[in-house]
Protein backbone atom coordinates (compact mmCIF):
# COMPACT_ATOMS: atom_id res chain seq x y z
CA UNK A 1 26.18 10.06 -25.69
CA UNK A 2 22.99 11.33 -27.07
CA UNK A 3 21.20 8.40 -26.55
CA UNK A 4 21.40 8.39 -22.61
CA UNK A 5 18.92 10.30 -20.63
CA UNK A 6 19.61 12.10 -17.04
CA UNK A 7 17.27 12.80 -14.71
CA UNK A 8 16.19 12.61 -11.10
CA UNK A 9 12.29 11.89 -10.36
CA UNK A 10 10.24 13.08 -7.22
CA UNK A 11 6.91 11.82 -5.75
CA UNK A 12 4.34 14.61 -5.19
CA UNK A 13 1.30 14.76 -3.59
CA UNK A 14 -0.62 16.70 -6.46
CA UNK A 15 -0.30 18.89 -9.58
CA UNK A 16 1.57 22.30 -7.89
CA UNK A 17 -0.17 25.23 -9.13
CA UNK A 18 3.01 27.33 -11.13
CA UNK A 19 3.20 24.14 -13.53
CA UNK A 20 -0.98 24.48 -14.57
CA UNK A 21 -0.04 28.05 -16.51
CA UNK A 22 -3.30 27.41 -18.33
CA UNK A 23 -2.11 25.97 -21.69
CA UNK A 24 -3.18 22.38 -22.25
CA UNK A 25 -0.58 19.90 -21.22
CA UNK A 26 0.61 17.42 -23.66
CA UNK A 27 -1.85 14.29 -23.51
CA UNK A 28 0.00 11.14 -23.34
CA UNK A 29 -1.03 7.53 -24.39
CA UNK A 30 2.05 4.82 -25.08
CA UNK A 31 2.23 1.16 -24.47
CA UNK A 32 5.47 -0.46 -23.04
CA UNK A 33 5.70 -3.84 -25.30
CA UNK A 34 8.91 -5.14 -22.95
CA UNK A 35 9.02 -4.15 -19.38
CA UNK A 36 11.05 -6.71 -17.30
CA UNK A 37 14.03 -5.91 -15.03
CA UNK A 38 14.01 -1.88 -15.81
CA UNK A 39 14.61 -2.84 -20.07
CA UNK A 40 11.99 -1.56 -22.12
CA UNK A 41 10.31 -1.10 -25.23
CA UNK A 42 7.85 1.95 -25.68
CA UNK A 43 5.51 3.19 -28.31
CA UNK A 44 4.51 7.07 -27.34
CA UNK A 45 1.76 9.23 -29.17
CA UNK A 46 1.56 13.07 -27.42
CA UNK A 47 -0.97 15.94 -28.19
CA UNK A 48 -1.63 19.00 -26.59
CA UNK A 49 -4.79 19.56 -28.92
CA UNK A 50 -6.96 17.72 -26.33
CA UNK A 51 -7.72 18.38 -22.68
CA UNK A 52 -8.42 15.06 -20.96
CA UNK A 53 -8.78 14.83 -17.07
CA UNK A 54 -7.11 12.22 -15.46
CA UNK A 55 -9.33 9.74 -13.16
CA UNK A 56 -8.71 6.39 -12.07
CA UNK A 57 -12.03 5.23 -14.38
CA UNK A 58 -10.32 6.59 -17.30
CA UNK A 59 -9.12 3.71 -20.35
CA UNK A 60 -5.94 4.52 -21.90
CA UNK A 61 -7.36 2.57 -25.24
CA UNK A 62 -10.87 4.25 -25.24
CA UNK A 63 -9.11 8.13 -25.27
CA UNK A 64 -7.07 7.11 -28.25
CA UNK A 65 -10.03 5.66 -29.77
CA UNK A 66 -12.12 8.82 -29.29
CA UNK A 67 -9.09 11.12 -30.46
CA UNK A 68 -6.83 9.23 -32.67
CA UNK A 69 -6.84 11.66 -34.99
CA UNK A 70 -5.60 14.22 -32.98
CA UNK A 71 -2.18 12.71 -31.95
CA UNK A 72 0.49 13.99 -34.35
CA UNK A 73 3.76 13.18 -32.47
CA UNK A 74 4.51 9.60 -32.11
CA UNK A 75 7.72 7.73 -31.40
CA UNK A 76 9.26 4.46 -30.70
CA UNK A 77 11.81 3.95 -27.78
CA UNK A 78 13.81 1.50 -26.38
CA UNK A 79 15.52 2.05 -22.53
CA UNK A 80 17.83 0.12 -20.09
CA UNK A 81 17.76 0.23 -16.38
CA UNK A 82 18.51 3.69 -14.34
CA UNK A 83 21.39 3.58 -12.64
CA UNK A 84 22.39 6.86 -10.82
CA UNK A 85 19.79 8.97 -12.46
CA UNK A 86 21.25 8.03 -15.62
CA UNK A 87 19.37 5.30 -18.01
CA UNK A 88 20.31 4.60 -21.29
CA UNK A 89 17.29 5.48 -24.19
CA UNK A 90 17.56 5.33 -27.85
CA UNK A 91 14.53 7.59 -29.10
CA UNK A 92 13.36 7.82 -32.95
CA UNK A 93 10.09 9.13 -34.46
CA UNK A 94 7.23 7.21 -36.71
CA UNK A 95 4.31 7.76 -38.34
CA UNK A 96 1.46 8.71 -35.69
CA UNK A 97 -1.21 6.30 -37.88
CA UNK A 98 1.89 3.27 -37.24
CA UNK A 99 1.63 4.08 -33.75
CA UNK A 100 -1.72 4.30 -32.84
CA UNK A 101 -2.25 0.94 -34.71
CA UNK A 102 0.82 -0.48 -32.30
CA UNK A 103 -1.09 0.80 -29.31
CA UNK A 104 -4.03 -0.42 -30.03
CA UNK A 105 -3.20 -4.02 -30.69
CA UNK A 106 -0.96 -4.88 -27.81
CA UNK A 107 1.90 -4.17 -24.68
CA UNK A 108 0.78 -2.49 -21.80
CA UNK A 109 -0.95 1.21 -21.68
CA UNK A 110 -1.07 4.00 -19.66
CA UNK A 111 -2.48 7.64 -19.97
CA UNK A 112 -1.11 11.01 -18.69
CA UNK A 113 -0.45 14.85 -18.75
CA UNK A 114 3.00 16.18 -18.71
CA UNK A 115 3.00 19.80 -17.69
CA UNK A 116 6.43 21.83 -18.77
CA UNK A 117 7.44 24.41 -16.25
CA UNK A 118 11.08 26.18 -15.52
CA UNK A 119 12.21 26.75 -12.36
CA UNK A 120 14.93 28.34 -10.70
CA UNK A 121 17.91 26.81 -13.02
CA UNK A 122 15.93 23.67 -14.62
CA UNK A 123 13.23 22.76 -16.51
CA UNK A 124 10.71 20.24 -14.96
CA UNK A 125 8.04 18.06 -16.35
CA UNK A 126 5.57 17.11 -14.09
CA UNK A 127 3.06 14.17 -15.17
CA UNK A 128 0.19 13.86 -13.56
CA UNK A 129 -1.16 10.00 -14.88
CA UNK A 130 -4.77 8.75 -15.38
CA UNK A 131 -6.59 5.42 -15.34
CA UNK A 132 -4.89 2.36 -12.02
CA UNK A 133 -1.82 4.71 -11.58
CA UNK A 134 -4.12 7.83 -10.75
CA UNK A 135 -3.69 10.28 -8.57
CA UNK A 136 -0.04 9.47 -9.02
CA UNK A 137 2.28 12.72 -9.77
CA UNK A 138 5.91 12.38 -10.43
CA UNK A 139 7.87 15.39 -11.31
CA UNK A 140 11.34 14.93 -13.26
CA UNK A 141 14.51 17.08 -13.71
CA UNK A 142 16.52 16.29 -16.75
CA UNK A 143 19.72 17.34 -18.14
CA UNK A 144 21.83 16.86 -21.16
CA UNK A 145 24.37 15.84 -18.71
CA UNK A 146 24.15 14.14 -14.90
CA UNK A 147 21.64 16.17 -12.30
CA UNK A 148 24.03 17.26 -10.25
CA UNK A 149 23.41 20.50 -7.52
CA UNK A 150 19.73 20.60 -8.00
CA UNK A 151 17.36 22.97 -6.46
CA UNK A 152 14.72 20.52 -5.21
CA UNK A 153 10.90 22.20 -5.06
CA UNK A 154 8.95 22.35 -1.92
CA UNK A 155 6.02 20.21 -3.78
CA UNK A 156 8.72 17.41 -4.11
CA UNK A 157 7.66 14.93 -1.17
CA UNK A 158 10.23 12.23 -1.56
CA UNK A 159 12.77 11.34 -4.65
CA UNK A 160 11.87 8.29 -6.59
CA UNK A 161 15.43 8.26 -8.74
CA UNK A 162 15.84 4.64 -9.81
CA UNK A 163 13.37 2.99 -7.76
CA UNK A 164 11.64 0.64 -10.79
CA UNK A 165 8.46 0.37 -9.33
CA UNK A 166 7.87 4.67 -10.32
CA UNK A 167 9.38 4.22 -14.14
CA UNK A 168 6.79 4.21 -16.16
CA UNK A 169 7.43 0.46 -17.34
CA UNK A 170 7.26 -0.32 -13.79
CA UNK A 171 3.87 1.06 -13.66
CA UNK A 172 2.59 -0.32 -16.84
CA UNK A 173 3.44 -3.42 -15.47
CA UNK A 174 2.06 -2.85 -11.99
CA UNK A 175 0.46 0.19 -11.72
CA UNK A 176 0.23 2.20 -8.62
CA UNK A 177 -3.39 1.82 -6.90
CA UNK A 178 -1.99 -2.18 -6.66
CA UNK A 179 0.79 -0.75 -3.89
CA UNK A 180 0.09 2.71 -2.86
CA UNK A 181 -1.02 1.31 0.39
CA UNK A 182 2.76 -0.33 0.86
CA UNK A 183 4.66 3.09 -0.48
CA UNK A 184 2.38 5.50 1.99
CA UNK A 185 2.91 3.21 5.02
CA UNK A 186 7.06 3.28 3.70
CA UNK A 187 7.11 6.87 3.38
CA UNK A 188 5.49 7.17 6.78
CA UNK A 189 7.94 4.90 8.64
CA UNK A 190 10.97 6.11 6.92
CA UNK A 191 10.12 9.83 6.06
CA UNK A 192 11.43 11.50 2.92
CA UNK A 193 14.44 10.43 1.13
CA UNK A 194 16.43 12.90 -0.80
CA UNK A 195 19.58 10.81 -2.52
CA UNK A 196 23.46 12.45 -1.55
CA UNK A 197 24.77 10.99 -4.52
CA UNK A 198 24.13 14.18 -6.79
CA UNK A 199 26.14 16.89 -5.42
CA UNK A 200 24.50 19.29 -2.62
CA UNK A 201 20.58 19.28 -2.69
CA UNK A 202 19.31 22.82 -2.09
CA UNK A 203 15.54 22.78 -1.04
CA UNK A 204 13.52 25.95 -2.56
């Protein structure tokens, strides 16, 4: 059981100030080296000894050129499809130097902060990514079991749990400047959508 993640994922419209408690997020480069039909095949470095900001000009390939040697935490992952919020991933750690190599060779990059923040009963992670998928900001609720009973933040527009096209293999594959345009028109049609599936959603 260890090796499934749960989680439920929101679309925001920017960064919401309690996450930015002034400590550098952790600075995310990985490259998705399978990403077809929700399976995938990741290679992660993370650092949170380098502030980068994230801008749609921004190269995932050039930061981890300029600061290779500052990414010390570095792991390989492999991930089915999410089904219910729940996805299967099998996680394991390598050398940082193995990775970076990896990265830089091949798959698909992107770039991103992850800010850490608790609130009300869960911890979130809110990632705020750089380079075609900026200004995207999806914020993430995850469990050691199923997300069930949430208390959903005001600065979560819409929930994004199990659409593809948010994972981040679905953006490494198609990243989100190429069909923002479709989403916003969606989300203005159809308004939010908050799945019923979990429990009761309490809105804080």
């Amino acid at each position: 059981m260890n090796d499934f993640e749960y989680e439920r994922r929101f679309f925001c419209r920017s960064l919401p100030p309690e996450a930015d408690d002034g400590d550098a997020p952790a600075l995310i480069v990985q490259s998705y080296y399978v990403h077809d039909d929700n399976y995938a095949l990741r290679v992660r470095l993370s650092t949170r000894a380098v502030r980068v900001t994230m801008t749609p000009d921004l190269d995932p390939l050039a930061v981890l050129d300029e600061y290779r040697d500052d990414f010390r935490e570095a792991y390989v992952t492999v991930k089915g499809p999410s089904v219910g919020g729940t996805r299967y991933e099998a996680e394991r750690e390598i050398d940082s130097r193995i990775a970076a190599e990896l990265i830089m060779r091949g798959g698909a990059p992107i770039i991103k902060n992850r800010y850490s923040v608790w609130l009300n009963e869960d911890g979130w992670s809110i990632d705020v990514f750089g380079g075609p998928n900026a200004p995207l900001v999806v914020a993430s609720a995850q469990r050691s079991t199923p997300v069930t009973n949430l208390v959903i933040p005001k600065f979560c527009v819409t929930e994004i749990t199990d659409q593809p096209r948010f994972s981040n293999d679905g953006l490494a594959a198609r990243p989100f400047d190429s069909w923002r345009a479709d989403f916003e028109r969606e989300l203005a049609e159809d308004g939010p959508q908050f799945q019923q599936l979990f429990g009761r959603n309490r809105m804080a």
